[in-house]
N, C-alpha and C. Protein backbone atom coordinates (compact mmCIF):
# COMPACT_ATOMS: atom_id res chain seq x y z
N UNK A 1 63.81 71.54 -33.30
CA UNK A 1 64.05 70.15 -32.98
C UNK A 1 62.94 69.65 -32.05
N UNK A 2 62.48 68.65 -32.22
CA UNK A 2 61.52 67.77 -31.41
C UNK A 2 61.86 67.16 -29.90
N UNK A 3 60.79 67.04 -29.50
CA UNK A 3 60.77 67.12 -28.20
C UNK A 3 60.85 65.48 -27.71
N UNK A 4 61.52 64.95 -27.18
CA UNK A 4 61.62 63.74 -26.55
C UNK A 4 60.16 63.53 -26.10
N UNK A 5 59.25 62.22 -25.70
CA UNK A 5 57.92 61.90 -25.46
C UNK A 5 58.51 60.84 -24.74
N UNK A 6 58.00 60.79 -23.22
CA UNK A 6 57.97 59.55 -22.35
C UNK A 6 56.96 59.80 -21.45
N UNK A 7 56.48 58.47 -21.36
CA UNK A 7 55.55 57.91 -20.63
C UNK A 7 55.77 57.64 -18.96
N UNK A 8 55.15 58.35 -18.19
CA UNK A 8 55.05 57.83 -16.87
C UNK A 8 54.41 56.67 -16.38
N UNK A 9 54.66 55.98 -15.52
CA UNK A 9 54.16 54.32 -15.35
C UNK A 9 52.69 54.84 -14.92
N UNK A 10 52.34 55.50 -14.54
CA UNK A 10 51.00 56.41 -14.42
C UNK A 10 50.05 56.33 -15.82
N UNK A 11 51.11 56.87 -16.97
CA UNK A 11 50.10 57.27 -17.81
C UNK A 11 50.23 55.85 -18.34
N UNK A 12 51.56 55.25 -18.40
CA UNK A 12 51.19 53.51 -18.95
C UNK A 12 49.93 52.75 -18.26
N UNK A 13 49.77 52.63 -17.07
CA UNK A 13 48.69 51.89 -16.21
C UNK A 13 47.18 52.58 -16.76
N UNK A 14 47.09 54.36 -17.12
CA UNK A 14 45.54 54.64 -17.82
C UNK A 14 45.79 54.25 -19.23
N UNK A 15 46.69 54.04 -19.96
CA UNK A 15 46.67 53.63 -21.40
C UNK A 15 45.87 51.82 -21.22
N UNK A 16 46.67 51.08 -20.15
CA UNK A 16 46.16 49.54 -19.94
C UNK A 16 44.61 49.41 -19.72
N UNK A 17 44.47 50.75 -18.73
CA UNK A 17 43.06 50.18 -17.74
C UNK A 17 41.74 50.92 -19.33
N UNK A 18 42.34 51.95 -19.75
CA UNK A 18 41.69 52.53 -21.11
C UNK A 18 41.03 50.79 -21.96
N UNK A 19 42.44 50.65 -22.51
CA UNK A 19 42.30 49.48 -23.14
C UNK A 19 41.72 47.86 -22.75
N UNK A 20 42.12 47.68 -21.28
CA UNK A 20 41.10 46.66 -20.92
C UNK A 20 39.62 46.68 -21.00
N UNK A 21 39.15 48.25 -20.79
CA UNK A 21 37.56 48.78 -20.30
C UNK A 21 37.16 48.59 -22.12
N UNK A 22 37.42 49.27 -22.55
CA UNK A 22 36.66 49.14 -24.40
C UNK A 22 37.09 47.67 -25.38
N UNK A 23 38.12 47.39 -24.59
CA UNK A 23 38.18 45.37 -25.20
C UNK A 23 36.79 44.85 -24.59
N UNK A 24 36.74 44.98 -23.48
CA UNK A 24 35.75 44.60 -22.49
C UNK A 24 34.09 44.72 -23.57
N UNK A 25 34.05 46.58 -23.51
CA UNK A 25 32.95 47.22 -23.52
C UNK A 25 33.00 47.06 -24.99
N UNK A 26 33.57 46.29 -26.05
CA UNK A 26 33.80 46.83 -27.53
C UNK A 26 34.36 45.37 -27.98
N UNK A 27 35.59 45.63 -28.17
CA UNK A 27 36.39 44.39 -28.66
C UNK A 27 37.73 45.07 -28.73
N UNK A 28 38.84 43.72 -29.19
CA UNK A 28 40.35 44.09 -28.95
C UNK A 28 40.63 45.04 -29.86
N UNK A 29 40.38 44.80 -31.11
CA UNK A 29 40.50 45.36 -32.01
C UNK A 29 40.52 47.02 -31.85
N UNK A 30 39.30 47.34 -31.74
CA UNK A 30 38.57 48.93 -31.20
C UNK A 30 39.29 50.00 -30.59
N UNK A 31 40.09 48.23 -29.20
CA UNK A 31 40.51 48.91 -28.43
C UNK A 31 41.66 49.64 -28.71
N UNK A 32 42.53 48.12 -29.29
CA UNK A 32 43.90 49.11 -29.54
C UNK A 32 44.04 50.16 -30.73
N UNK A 33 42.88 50.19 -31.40
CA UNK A 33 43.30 51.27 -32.26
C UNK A 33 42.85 52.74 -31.59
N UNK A 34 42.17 52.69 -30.62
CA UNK A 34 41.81 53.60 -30.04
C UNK A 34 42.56 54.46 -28.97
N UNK A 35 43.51 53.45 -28.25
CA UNK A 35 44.80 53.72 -28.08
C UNK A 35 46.05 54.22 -28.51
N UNK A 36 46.01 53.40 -29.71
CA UNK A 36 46.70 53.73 -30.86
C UNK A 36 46.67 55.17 -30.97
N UNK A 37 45.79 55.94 -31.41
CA UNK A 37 44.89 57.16 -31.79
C UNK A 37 45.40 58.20 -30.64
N UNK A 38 45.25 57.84 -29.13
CA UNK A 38 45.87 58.42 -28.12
C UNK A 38 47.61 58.53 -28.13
N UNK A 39 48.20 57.36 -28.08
CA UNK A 39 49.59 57.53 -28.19
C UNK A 39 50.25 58.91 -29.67
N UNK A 40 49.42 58.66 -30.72
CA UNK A 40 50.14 59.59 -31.55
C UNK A 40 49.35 60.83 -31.17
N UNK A 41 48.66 61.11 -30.32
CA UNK A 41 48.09 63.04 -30.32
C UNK A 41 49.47 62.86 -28.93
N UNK A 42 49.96 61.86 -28.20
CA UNK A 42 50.79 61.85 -26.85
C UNK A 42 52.03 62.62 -28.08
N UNK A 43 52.41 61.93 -29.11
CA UNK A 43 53.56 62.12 -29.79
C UNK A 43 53.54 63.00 -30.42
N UNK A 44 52.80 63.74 -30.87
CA UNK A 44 52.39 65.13 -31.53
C UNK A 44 52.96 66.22 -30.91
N UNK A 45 52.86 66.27 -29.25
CA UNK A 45 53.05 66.76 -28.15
C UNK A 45 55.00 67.15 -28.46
N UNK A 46 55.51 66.36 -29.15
CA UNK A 46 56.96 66.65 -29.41
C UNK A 46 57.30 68.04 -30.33
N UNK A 47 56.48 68.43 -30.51
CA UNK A 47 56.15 69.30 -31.69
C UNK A 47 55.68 70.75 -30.89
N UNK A 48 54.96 70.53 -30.39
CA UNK A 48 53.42 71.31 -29.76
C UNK A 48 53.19 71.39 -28.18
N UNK A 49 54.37 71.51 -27.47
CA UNK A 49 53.67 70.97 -26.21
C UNK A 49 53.61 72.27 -25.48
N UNK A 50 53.36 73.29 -26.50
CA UNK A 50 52.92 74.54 -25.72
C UNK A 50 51.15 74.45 -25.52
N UNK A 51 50.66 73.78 -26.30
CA UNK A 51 49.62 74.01 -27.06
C UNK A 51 47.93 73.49 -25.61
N UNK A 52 48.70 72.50 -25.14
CA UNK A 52 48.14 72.42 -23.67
C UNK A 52 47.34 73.66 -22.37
N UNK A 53 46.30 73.47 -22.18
CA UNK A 53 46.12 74.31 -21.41
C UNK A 53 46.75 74.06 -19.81
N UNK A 54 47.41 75.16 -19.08
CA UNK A 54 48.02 74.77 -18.09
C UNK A 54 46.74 74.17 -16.84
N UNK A 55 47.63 73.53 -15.97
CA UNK A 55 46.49 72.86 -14.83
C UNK A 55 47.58 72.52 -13.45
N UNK A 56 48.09 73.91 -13.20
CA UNK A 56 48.89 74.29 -12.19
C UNK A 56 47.86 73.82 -10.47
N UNK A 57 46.78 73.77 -10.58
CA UNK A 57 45.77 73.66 -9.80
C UNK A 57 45.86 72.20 -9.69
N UNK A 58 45.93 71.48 -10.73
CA UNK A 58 46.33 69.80 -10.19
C UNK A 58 47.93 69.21 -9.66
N UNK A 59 48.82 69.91 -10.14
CA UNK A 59 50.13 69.83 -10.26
C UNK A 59 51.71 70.74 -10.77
N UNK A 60 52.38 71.04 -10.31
CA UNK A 60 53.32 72.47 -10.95
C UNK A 60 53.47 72.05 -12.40
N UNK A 61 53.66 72.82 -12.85
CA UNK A 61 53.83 72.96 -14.25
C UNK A 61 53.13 71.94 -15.78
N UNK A 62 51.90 71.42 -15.34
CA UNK A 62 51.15 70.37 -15.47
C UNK A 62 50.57 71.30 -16.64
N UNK A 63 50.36 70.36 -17.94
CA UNK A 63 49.18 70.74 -18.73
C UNK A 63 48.65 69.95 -19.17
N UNK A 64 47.26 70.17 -19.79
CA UNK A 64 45.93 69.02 -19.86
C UNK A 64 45.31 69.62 -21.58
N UNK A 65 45.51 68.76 -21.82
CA UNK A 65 44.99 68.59 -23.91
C UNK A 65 44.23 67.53 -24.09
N UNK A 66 42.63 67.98 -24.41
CA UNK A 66 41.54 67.23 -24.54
C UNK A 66 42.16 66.33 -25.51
N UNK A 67 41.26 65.01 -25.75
CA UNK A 67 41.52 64.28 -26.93
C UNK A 67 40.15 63.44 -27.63
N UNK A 68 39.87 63.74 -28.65
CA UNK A 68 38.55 63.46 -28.83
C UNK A 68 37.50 63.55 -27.95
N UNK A 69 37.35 64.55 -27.54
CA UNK A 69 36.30 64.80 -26.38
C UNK A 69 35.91 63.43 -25.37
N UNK A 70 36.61 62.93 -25.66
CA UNK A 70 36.66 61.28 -24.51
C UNK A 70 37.47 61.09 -23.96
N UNK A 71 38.74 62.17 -23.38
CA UNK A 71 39.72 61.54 -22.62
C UNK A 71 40.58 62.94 -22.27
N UNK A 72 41.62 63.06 -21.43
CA UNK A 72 42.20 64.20 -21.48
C UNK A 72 43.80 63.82 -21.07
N UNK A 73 44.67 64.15 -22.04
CA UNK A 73 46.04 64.22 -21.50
C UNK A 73 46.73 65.04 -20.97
N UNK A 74 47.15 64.54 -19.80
CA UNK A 74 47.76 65.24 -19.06
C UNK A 74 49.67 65.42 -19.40
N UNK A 75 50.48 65.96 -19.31
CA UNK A 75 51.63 66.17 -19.49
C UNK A 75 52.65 67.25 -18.61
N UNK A 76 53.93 67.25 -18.72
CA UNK A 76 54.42 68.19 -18.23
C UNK A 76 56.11 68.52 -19.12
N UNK A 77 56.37 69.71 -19.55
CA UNK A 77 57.99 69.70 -20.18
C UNK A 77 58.66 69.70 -19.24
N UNK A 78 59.67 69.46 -19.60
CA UNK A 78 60.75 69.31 -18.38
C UNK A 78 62.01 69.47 -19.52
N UNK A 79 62.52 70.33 -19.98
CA UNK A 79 63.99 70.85 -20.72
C UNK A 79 63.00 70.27 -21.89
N UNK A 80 64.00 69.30 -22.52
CA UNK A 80 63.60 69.09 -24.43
C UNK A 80 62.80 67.96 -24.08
N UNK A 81 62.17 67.65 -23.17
CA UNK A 81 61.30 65.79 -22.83
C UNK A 81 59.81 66.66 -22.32
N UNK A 82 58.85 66.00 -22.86
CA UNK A 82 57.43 65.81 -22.67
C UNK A 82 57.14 64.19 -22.03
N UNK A 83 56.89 64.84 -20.69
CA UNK A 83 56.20 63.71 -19.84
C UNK A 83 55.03 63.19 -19.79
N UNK A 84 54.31 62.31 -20.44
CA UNK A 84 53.34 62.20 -20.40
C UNK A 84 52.48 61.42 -18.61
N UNK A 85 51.97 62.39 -18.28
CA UNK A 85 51.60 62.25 -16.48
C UNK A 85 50.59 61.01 -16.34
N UNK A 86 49.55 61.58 -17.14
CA UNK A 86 48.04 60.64 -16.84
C UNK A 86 47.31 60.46 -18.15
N UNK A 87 46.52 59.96 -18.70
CA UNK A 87 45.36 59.79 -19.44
C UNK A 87 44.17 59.47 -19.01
N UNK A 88 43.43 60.69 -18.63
CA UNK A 88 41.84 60.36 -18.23
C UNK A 88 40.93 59.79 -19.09
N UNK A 89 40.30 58.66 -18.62
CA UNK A 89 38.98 58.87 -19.89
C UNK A 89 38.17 60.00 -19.28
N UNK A 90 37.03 59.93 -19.90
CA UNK A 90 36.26 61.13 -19.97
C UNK A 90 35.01 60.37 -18.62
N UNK A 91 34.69 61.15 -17.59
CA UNK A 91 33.85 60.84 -16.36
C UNK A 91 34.90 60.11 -15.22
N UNK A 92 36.46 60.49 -15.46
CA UNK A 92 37.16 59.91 -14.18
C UNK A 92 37.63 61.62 -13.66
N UNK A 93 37.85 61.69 -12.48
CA UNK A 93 38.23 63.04 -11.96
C UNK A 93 39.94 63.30 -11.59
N UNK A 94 40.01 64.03 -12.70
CA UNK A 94 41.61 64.39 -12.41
C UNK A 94 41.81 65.34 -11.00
N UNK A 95 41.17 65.72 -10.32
CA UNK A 95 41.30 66.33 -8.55
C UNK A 95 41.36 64.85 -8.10
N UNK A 96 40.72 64.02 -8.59
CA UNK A 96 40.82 62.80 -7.72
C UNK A 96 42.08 61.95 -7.63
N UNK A 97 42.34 61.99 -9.10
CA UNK A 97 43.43 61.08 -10.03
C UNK A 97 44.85 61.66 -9.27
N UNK A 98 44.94 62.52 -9.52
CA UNK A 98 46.21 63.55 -9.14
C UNK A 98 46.35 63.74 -7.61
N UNK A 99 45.30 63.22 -6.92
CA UNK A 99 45.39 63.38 -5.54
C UNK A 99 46.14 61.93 -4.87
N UNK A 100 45.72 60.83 -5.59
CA UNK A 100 46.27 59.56 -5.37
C UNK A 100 47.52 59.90 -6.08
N UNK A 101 48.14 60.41 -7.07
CA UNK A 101 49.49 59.72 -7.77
C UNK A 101 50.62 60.40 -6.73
């Protein structure tokens, strides 16, 4: 059975600031499909959420799954629910990120 997928207001605010920066740097279009693209590898995670490398060093029980070599999701299980923590793009620092949340 599949794993429940929710979003932390964390990882909602890097999904926004993701999508404002490449509307910006690109167009709307780009953006949200590029997002798009992120939310279903987030939902995949219902399936797979062993598959994460752990990152106990940023947070307890925290794991981090590249995503197109441009971004990295962060997550954590918690019983049958996959939390989705953060979404880095690629050149932001998760020691940094994780130190503010």
């Amino acid at each position: 059975m599949a794993a429940e997928v929710v979003y932390l207001a964390s990882a909602e605010a890097d999904l926004d600031e993701i999508y404002d920066w490449l509307s910006e740097a690109s167009d709307a279009g780009r953006a949200f499909a590029y997002v798009e693209r992120i939310q279903t590898a987030c939902e995949s995670l219902a399936h797979f959420s062993d598959r994460g490398t752990p990152r106990d060093d940023l947070e307890p029980r925290l794991r981090g799954t590249a995503f197109e070599r441009r971004a990295t999701i962060y997550y954590r299980v918690v019983g049958r629910t996959v939390e989705i923590v953060r979404v880095l793009h690629a050149g932001r620092s998760a020691a940094e990120a994780f130190s503010r949340s």
